[in-house]
Protein backbone atom coordinates (compact mmCIF):
# COMPACT_ATOMS: atom_id res chain seq x y z
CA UNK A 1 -19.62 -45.13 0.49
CA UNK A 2 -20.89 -43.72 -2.55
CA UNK A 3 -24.28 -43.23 -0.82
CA UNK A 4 -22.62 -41.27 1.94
CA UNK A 5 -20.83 -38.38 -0.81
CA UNK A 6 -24.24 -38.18 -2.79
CA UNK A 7 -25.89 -37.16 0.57
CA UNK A 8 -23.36 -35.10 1.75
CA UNK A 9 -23.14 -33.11 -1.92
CA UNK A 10 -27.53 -33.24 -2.00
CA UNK A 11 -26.92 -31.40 1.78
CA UNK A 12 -24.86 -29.19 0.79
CA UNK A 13 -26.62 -28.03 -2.34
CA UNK A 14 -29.79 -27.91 0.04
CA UNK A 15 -27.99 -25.66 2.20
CA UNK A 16 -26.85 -23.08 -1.03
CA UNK A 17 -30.56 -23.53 -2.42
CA UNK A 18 -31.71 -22.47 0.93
CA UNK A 19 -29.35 -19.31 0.76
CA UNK A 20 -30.47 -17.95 -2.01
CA UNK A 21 -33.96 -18.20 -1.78
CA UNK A 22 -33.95 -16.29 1.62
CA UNK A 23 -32.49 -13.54 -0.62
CA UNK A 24 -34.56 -10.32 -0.71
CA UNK A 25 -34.91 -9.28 -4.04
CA UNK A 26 -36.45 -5.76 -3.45
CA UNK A 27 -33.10 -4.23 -3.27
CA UNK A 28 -31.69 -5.39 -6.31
CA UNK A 29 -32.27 -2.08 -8.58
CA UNK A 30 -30.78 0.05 -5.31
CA UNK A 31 -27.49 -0.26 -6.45
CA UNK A 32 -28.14 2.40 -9.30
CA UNK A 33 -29.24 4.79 -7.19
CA UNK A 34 -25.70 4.53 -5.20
CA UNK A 35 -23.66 4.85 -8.09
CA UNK A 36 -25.57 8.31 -9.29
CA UNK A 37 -24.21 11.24 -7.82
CA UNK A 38 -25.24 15.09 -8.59
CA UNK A 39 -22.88 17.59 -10.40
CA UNK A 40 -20.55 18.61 -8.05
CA UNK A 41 -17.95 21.56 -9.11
CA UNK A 42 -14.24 21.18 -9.20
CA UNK A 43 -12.22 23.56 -7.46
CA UNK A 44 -9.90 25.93 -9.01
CA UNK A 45 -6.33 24.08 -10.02
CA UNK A 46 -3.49 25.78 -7.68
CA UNK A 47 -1.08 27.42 -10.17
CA UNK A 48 2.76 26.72 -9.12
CA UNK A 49 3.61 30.04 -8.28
CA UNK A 50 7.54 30.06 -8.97
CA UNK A 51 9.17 27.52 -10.54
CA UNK A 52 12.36 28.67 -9.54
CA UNK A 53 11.77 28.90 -5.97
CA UNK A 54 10.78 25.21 -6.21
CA UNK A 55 13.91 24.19 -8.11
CA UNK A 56 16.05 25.48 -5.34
CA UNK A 57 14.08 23.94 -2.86
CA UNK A 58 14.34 20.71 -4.57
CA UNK A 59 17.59 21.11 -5.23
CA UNK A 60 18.40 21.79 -1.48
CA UNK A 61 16.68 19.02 -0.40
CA UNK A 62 18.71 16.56 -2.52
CA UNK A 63 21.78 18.08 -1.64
CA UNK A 64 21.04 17.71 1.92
CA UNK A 65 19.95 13.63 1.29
CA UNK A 66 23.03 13.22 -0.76
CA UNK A 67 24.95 14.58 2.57
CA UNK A 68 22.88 12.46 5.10
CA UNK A 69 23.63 9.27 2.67
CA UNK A 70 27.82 10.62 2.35
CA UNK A 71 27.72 10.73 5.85
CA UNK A 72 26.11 7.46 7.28
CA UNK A 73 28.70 5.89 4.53
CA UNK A 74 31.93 6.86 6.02
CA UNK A 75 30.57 6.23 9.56
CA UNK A 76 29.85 3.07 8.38
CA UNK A 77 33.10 2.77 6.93
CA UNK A 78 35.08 4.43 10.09
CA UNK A 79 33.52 1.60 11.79
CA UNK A 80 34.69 -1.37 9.31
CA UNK A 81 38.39 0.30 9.71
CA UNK A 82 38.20 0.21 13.49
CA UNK A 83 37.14 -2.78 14.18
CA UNK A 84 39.01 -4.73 11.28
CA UNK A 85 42.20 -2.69 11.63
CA UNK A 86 42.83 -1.13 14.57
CA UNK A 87 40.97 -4.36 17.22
CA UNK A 88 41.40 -6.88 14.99
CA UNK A 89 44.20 -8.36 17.58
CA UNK A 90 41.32 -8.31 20.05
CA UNK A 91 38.74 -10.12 18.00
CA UNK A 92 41.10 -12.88 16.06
């Protein structure tokens, strides 16, 4: 048995030896070259134009969430009521 797991490891270390020699080394200094890159110019930063107009626009946008959210709630509530007050005859 302990024949049979020092063959099987010198195999497998055959097979990684054999892996790495088949490596072509000629390539090895070519990852430099990717990594260098000429100057290239960075655009001009957009300046926020108004701040105010963006406020409001924020602000509208919450508002209009906060509504969406206020109104899925009391559907979701409306619902509950129904069917726990008004059927619950129906479902007990």
């Amino acid at each position: 048995a302990v024949g049979e797991i020092d063959s099987k490891c010198f195999c497998i270390f055959g097979m990684v030896q054999h892996i790495f020699t088949r490596i072509d080394l000629s390539t090895a200094g070519r990852g430099v070259e990717l990594l260098q890159r000429d100057a290239v110019e960075m655009p001009e930063p957009i300046p926020i134009k108004d701040h105010e107009k963006e406020n409001r626009l924020v602000n509208k946008r919450l508002l209009a969430c906060a509504l969406l959210v206020i109104g899925i709630t009391c559907a979701l509530v409306g619902r509950m009521y129904f069917l726990q007050v008004v059927q619950y005859d129906y479902h007990s």
